[in-house]
Protein backbone atom coordinates (compact mmCIF):
# COMPACT_ATOMS: atom_id res chain seq x y z
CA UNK A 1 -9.45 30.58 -6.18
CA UNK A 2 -10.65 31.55 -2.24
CA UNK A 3 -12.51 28.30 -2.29
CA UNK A 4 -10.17 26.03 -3.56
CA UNK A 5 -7.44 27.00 -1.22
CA UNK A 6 -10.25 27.29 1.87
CA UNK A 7 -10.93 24.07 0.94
CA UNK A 8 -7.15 22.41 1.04
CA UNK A 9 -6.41 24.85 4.41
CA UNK A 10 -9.89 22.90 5.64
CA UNK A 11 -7.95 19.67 5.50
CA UNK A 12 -4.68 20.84 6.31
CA UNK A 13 -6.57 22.07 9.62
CA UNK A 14 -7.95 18.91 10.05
CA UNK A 15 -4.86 16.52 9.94
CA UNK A 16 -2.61 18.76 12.32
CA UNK A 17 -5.70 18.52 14.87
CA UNK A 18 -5.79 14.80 13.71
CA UNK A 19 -1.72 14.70 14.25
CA UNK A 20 -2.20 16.52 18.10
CA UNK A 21 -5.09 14.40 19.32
CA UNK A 22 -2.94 11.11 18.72
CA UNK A 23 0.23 12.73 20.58
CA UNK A 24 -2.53 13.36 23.56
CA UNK A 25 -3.58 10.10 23.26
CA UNK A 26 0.06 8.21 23.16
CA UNK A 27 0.61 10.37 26.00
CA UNK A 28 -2.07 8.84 27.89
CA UNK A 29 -1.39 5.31 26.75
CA UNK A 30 1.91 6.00 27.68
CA UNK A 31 0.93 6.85 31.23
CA UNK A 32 -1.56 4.08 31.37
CA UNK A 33 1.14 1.80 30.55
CA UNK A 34 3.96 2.50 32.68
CA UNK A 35 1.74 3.40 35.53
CA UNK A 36 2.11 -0.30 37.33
CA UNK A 37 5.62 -0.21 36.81
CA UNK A 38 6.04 3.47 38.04
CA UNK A 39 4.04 2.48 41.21
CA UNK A 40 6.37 -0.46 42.03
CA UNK A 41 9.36 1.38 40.97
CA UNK A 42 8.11 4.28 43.86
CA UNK A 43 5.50 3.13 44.96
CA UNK A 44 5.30 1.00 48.26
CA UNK A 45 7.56 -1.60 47.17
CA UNK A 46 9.93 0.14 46.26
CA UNK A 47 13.70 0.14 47.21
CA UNK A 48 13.25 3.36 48.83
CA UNK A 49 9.97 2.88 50.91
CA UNK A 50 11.75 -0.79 51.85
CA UNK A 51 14.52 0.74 53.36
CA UNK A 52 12.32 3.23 55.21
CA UNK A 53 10.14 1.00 56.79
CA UNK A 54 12.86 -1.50 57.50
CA UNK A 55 15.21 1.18 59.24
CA UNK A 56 12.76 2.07 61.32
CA UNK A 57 12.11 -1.50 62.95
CA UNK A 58 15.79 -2.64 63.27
CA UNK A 59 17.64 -3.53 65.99
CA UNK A 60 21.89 -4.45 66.37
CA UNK A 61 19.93 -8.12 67.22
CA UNK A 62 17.77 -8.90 64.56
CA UNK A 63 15.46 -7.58 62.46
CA UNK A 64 11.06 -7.95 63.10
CA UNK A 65 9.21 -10.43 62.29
CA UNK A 66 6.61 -7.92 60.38
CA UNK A 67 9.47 -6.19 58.74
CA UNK A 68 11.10 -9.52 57.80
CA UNK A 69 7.90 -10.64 56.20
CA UNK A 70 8.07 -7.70 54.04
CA UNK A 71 11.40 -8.79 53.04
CA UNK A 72 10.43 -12.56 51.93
CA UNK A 73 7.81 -11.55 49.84
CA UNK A 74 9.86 -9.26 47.58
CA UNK A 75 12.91 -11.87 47.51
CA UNK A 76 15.41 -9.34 49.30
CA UNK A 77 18.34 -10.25 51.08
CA UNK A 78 19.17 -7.60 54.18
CA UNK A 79 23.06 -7.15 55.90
CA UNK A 80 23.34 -4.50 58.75
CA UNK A 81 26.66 -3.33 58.86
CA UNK A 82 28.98 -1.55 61.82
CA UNK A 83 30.51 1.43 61.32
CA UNK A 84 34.01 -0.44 61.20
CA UNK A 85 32.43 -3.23 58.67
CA UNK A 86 31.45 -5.86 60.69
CA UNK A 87 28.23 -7.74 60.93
CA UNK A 88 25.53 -7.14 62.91
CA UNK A 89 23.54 -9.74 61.55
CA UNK A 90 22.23 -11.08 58.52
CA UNK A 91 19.09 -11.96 56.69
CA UNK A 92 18.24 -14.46 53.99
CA UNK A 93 22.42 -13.35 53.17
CA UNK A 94 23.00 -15.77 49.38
CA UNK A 95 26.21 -17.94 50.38
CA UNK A 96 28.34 -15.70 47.85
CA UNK A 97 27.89 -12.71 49.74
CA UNK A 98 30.35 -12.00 52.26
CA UNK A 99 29.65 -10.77 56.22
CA UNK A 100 32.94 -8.03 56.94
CA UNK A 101 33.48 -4.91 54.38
CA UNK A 102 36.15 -2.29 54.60
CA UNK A 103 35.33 1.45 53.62
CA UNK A 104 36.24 0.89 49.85
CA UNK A 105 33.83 -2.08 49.33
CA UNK A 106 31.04 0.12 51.12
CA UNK A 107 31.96 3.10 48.91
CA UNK A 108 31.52 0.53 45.53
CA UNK A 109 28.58 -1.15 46.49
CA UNK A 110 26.37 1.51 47.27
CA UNK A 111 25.97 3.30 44.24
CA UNK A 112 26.04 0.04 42.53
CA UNK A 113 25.72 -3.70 42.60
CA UNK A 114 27.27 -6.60 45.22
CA UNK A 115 28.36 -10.03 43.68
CA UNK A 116 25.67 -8.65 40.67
CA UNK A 117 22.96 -7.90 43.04
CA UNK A 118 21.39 -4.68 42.79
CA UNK A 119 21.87 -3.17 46.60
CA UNK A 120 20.34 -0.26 48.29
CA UNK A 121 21.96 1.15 51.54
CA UNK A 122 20.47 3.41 54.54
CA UNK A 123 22.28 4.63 57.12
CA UNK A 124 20.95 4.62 60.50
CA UNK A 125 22.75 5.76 63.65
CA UNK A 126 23.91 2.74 65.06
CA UNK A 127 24.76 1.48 61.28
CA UNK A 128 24.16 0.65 57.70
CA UNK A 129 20.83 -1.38 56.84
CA UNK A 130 21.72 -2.85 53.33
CA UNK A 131 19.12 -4.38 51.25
CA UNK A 132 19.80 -6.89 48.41
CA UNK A 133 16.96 -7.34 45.43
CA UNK A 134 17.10 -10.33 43.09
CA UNK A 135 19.91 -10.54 39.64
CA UNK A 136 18.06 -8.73 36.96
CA UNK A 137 15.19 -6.82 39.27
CA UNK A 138 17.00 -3.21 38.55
CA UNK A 139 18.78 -1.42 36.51
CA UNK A 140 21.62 0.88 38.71
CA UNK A 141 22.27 4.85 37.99
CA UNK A 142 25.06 6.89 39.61
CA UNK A 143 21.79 8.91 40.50
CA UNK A 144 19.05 7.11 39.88
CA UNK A 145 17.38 3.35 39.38
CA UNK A 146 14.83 1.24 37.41
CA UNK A 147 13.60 -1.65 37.06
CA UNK A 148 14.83 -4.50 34.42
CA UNK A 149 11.10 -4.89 33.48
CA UNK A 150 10.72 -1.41 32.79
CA UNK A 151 13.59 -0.59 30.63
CA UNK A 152 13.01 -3.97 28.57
CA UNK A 153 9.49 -3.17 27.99
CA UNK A 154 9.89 0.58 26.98
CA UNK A 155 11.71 -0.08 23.35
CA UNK A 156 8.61 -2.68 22.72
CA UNK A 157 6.24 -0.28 23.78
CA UNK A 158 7.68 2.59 21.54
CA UNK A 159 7.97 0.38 18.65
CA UNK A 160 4.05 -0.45 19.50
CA UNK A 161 3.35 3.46 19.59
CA UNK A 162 5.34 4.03 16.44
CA UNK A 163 3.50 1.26 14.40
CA UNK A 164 0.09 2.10 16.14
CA UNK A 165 0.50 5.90 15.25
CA UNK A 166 1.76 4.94 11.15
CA UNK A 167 -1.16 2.95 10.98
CA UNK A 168 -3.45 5.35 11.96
CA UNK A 169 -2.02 8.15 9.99
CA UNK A 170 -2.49 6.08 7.25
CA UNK A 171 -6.08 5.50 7.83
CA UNK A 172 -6.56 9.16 8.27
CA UNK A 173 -4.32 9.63 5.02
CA UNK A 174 -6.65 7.13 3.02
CA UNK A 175 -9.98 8.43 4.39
CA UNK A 176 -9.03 11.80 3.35
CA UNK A 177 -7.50 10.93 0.29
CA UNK A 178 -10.74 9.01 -1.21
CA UNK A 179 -13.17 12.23 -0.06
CA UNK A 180 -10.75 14.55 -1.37
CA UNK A 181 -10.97 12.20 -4.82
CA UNK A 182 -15.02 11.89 -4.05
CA UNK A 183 -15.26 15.70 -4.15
CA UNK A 184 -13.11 16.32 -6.82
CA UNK A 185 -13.76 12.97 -9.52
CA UNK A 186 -16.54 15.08 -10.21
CA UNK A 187 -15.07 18.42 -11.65
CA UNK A 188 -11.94 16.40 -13.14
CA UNK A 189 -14.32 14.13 -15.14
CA UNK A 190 -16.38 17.03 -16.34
CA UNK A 191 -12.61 18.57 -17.02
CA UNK A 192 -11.93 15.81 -19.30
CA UNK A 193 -15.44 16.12 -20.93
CA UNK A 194 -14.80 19.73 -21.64
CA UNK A 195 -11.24 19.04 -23.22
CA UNK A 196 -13.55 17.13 -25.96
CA UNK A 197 -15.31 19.57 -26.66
CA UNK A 198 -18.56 17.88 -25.04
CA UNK A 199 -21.44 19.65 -22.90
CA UNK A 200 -21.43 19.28 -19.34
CA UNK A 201 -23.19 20.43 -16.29
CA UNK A 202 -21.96 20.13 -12.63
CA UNK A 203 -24.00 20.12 -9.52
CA UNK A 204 -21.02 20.45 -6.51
CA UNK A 205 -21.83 21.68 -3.19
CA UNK A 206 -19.62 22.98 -0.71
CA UNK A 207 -16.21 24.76 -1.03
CA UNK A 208 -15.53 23.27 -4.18
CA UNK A 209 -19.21 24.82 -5.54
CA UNK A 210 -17.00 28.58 -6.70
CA UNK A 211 -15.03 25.81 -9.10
CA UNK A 212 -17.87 24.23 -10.50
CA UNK A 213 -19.48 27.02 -11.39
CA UNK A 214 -16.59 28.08 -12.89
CA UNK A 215 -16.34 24.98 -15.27
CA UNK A 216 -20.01 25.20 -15.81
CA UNK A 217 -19.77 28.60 -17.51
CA UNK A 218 -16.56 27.71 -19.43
CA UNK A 219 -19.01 24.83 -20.87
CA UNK A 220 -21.83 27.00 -21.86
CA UNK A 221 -19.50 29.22 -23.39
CA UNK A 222 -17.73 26.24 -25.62
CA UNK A 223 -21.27 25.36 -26.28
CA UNK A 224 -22.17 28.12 -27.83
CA UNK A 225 -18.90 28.63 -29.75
CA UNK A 226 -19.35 25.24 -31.19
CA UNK A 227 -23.25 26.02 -32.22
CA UNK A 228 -22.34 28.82 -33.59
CA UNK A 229 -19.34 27.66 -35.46
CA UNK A 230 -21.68 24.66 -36.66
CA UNK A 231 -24.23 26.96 -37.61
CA UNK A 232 -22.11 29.09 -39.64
CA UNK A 233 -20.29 26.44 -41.44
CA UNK A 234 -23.93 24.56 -42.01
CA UNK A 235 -25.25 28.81 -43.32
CA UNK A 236 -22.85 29.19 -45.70
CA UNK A 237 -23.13 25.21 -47.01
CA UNK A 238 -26.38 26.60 -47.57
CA UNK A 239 -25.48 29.69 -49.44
CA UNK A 240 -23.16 28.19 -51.57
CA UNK A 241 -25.41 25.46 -52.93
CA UNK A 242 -27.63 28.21 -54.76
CA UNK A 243 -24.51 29.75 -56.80
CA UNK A 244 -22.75 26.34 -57.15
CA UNK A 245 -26.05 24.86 -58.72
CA UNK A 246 -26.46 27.32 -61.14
CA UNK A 247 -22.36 27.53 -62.06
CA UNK A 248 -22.56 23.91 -62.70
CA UNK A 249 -25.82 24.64 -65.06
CA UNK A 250 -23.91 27.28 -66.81
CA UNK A 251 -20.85 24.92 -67.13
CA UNK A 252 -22.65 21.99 -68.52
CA UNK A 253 -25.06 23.81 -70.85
CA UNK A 254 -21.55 25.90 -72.54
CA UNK A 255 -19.54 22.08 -72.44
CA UNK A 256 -22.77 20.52 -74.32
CA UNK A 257 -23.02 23.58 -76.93
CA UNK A 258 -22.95 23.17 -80.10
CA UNK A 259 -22.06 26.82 -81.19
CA UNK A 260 -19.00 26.75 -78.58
CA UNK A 261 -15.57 25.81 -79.55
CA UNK A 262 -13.54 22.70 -78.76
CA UNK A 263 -11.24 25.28 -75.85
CA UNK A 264 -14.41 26.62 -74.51
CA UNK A 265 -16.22 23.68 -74.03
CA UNK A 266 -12.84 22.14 -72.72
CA UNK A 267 -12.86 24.78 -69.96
CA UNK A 268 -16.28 24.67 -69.33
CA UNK A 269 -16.08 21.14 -68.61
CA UNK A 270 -13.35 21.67 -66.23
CA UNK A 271 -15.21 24.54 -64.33
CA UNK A 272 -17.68 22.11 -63.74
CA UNK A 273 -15.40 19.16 -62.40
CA UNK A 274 -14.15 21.71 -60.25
CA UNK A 275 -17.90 22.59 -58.74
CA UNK A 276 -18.34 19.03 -58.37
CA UNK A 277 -15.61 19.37 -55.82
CA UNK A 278 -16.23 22.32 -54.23
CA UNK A 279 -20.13 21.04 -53.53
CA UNK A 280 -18.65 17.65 -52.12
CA UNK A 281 -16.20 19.46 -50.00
CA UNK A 282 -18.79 21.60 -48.69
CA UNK A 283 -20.37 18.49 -48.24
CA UNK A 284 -17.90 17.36 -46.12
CA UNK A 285 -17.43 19.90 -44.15
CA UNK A 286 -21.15 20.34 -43.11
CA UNK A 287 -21.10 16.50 -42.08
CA UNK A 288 -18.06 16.80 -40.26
CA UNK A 289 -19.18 19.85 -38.37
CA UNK A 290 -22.82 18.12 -37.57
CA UNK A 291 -21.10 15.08 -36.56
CA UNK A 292 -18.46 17.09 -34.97
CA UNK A 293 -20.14 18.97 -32.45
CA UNK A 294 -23.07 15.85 -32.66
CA UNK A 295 -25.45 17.67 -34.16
CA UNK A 296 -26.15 14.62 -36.72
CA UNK A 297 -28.78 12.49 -35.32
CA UNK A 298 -28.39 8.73 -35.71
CA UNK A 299 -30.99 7.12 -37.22
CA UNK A 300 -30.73 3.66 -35.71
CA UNK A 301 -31.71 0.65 -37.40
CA UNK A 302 -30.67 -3.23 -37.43
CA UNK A 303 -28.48 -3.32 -39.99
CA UNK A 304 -26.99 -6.60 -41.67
CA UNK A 305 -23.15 -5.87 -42.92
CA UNK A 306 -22.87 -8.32 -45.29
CA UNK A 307 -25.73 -7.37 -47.45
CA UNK A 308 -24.81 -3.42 -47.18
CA UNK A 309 -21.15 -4.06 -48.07
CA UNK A 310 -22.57 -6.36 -51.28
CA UNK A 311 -24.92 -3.95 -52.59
CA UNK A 312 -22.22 -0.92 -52.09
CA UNK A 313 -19.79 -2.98 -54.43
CA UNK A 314 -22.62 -4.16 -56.70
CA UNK A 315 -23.30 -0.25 -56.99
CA UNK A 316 -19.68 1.06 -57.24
CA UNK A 317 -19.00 -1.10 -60.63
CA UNK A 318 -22.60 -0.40 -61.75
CA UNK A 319 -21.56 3.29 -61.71
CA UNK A 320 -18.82 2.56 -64.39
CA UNK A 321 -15.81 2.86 -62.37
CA UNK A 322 -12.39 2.16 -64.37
CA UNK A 323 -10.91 -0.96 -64.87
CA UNK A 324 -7.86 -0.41 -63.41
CA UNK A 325 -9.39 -1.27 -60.24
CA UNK A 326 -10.86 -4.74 -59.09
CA UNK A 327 -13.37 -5.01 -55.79
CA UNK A 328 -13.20 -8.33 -54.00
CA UNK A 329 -15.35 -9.04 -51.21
CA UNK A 330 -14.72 -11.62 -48.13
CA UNK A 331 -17.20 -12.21 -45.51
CA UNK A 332 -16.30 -14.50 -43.14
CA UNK A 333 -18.90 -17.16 -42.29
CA UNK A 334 -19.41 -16.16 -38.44
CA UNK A 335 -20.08 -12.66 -39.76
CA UNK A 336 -22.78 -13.21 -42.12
CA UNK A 337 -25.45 -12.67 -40.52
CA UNK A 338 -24.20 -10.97 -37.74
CA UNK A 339 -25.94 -7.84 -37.33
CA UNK A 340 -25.35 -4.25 -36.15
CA UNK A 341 -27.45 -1.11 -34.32
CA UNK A 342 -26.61 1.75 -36.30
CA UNK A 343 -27.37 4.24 -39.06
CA UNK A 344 -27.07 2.82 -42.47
CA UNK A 345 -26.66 6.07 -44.33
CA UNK A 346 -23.35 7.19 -41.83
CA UNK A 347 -21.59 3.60 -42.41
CA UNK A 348 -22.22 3.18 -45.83
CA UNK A 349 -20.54 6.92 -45.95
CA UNK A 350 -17.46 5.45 -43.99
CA UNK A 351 -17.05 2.58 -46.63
CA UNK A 352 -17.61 4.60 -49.29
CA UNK A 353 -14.88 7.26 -48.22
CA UNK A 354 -12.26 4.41 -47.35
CA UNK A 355 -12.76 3.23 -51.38
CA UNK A 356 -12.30 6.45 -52.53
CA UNK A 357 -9.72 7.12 -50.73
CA UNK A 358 -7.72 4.22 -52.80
CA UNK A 359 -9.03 5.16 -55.68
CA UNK A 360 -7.66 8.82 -55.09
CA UNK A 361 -4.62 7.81 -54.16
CA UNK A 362 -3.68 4.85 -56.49
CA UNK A 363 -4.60 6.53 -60.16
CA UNK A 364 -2.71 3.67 -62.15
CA UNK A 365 -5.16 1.03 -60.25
CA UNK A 366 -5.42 -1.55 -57.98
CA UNK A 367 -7.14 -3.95 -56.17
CA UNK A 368 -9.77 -3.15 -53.06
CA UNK A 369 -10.45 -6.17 -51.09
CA UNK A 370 -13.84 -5.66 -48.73
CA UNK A 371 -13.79 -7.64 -45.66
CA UNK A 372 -16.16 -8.53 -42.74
CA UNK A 373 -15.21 -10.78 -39.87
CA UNK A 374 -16.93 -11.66 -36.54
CA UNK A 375 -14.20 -11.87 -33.74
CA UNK A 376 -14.01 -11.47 -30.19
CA UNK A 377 -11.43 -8.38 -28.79
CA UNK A 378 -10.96 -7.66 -25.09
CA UNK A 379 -13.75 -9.94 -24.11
CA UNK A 380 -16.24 -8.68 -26.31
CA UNK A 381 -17.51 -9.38 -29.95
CA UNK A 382 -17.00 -7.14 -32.15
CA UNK A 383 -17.78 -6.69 -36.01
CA UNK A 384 -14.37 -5.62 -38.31
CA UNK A 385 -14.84 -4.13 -41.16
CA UNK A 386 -11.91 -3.67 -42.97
CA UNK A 387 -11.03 -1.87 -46.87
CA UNK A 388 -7.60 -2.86 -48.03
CA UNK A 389 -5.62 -2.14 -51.37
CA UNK A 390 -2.38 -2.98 -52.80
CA UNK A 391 -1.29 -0.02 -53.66
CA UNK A 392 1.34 2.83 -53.09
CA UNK A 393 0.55 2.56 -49.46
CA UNK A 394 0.80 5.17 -46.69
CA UNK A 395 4.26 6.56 -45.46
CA UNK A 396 4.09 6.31 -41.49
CA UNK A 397 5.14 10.32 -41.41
CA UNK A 398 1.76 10.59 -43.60
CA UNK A 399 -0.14 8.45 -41.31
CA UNK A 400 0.77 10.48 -38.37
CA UNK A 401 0.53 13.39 -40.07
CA UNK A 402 -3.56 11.89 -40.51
CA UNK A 403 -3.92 11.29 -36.71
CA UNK A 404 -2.39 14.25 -34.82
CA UNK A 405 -4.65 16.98 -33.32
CA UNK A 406 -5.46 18.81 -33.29
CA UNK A 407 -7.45 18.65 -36.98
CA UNK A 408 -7.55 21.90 -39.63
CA UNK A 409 -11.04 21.95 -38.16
CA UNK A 410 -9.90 22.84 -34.99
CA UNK A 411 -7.06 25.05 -35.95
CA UNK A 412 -6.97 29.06 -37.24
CA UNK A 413 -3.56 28.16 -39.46
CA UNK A 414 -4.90 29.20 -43.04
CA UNK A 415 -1.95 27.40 -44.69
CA UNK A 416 -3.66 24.25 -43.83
CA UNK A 417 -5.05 22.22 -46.62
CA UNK A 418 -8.80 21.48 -46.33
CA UNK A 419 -8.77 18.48 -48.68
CA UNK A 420 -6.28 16.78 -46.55
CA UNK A 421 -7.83 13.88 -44.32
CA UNK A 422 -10.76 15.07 -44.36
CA UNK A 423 -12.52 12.37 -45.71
CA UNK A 424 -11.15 10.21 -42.93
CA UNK A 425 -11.70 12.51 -40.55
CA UNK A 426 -15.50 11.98 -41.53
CA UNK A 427 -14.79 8.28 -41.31
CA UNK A 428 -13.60 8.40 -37.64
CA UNK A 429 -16.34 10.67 -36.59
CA UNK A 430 -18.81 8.23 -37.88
CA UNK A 431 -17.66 5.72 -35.77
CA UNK A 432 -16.84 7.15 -32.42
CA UNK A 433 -20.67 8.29 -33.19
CA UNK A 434 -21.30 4.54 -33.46
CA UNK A 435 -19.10 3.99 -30.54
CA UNK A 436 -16.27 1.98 -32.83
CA UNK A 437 -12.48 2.81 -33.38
CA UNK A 438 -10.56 3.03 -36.57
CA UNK A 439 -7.33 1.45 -37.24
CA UNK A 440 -4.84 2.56 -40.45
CA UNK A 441 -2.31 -0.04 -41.15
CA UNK A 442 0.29 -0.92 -43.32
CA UNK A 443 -1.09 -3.76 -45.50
CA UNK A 444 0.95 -6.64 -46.50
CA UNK A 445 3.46 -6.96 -48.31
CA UNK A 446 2.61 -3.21 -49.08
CA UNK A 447 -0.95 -0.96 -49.62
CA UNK A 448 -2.99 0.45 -47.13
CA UNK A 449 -5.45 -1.07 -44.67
CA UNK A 450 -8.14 0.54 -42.57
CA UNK A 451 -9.96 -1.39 -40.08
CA UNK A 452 -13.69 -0.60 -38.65
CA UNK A 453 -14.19 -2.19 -35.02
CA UNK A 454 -17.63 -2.07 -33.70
CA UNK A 455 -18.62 -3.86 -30.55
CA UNK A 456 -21.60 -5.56 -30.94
């Protein structure tokens, strides 16, 4: 996109500029810095400019009293020489420096040092005026000098630069960084919302603004391809239920007749088993498309666990269920009469589904154990419901098989079995609606478990 990649050049733009004004700005620090010690190094005090001003105010006798001033206060030593070596005469001379010098020593000393003292020579016309600065004051070239000072000061002060420039690159690093995330958290969230299948609508201005828009209309269009999926499914639920109805009427009416034969009424009885089915499924699949795309409104109410999960089992062996199978209930004493915000009808659904799942699944029977607890999980309380059986138990290829995505529902493969999960699939719906999690688990020593964990 034009916008996305004006905005990115915007930045990179901005951090070369960034990168340029802090190599001005070392280079004026660096000026600023050295400036002193430039100044002495050529400056008025400086070998150079001392050997200037001295030449010009000596004599073979001795050397001024203004000029030897000078001298004193910088510490320096002066020797005038005679063209054959000799001394003319001497000034503040250390006791290790000798008076007489052949050619040789002359020719080593100048570009150098004398007994380790930095020297600087001028020759005059009568002589050669030789000034001596302190041990440690300069540094000799063959060409060139500089001070001790300076050259011991200039690694710390590019190690000062170096650190001073990282840390400010990493300022301008982090301060970029957090309102290129500011700008952005907002489209990548709304990303994220989009990838499940939720509505969203994004208010970005800017250069980023292009983008948004962009998501914006891939939201409305998901929106409208989930209403209309939801609509369809819930239009032909609807159609169905008029046929179904009176197929079931027709089946029970031929399986209850008394002029039919035992193989008629036999069938009959099975095409009506089979409606049963086909009604629940479709059912199903109108719940799981309301709750789906959350088109199922929660009716929210304060509901006590314990006494739903009684009556449900009271009901369940009321309704003459076989007696191959045994419903215990265990409600722990912190959780009975904890209560929950939520709608009765959808968790009563969940329960129900998690029985009949063991019931489906375990057709030589088995025991369903009902449990409520009251415990605390990642600082919070929470309310577990959980529906366990000792049964045939689930294979952990089945299980995963039960939790990858994406769901039939949300796949075009027609060799896809619509019975399968689909009943859980119902149960986790219900309680992300509820703002919960479900748990399968491999019950001990074997069976299935399924927990419900709402946060209360």
């Amino acid at each position: 996109m034009k916008s996305f990649g004006a905005y990115i050049s915007k930045y990179l733009a901005s951090f070369a500029a960034f990168i340029l004004l802090l190599l001005f700005i070392n280079v004026i620090i660096f000026v600023v810095a050295f400036h002193k010690t430039v100044t002495e190094d050529y400056g008025a005090t400086s070998p150079r400019t001392m050997l200037e001003r001295t030449a010009a105010s000596v004599t073979h006798d001795a050397l001024s009293e203004e000029a030897a001033q000078r001298l004193r206060e910088q510490n320096i030593w002066a020797l005038y020489l005679t063209p054959d070596g000799n001394c003319f005469w001497a000034f503040d001379l250390p006791a290790e420096i000798p008076q007489s010098y052949t050619i040789q020593d002359v020719a080593l000393f100048s570009k150098g040092y004398l007994a380790d003292y930095p020297v600087f020579v001028w020759n005059t016309a009568d002589g050669l005026l030789v000034l001596g600065y302190p041990k440690n004051s300069y540094m000799k070239l063959t060409s060139n000098y500089y001070s001790i000072a300076a050259i011991q000061r200039l690694p710390l002060f590019l190690m000062g630069m170096l650190g001073t420039d990282l840390i400010c690159l990493f300022i301008a690093y982090y301060y970029s960084r957090r309102k290129i995330i500011r700008n952005t958290e907002p489209i990548v969230a709304a990303v994220e919302k989009l990838s499940d299948g939720k509505a969203i609508s994004l208010h970005v201005d800017g250069e980023l603004a292009e983008i948004a828009e962009s998501v914006n209309k891939a939201s409305n269009i998901l929106s409208k391809q989930n209403e209309a999926r939801a609509n369809w499914i819930s239009g032909v639920s609807h159609d169905i239920r008029t046929p179904l109805s009176m197929i079931m009427g027709y089946a029970e009416r031929i399986a209850q007749s008394k002029e039919a034969s035992t193989s008629i009424k036999e069938q009959a009885e099975i095409v009506r088993n089979q409606s049963v089915k086909i009604k629940e499924l479709v059912q199903d699949l109108n719940l799981v498309s309301q709750l789906e795309y959350e088109m199922q409104p929660l009716h929210l109410e304060v509901i006590r666990l314990s006494k739903l999960i009684r009556s449900y089992a009271a009901e369940l062996l009321n309704s003459g269920i076989s007696d191959t199978y045994t419903i215990e209930i265990e409600i722990a004493e912190n959780a009975e009469n904890a209560v929950l915000e939520g709608d009765a009808r959808l968790i009563l659904r969940a329960i129900s589904n998690l029985v009949q799942n063991s019931i489906k699944h375990n057709p030589d029977g088995c025991k369903i154990y009902l449990a409520l607890e009251c415990t605390k999980k990642y600082a919070k309380n929470c309310l577990i419901i959980s529906v366990t059986d000792d049964g045939i138990g689930i294979s952990p290829e089945k299980r995963c098989e039960l939790e990858k995505k994406p769901h039939y529902m949300e796949s075009t493969d027609e060799r896809l079995d619509l019975r399968h999960g689909l009943g859980l699939l119902i149960v986790q719906q219900i309680v992300s609606a509820h703002k919960g999690t479900m748990q399968i688990v491999d019950a001990v020593p074997h069976g299935c478990k399924t927990s419900l964990t709402f946060v209360l």
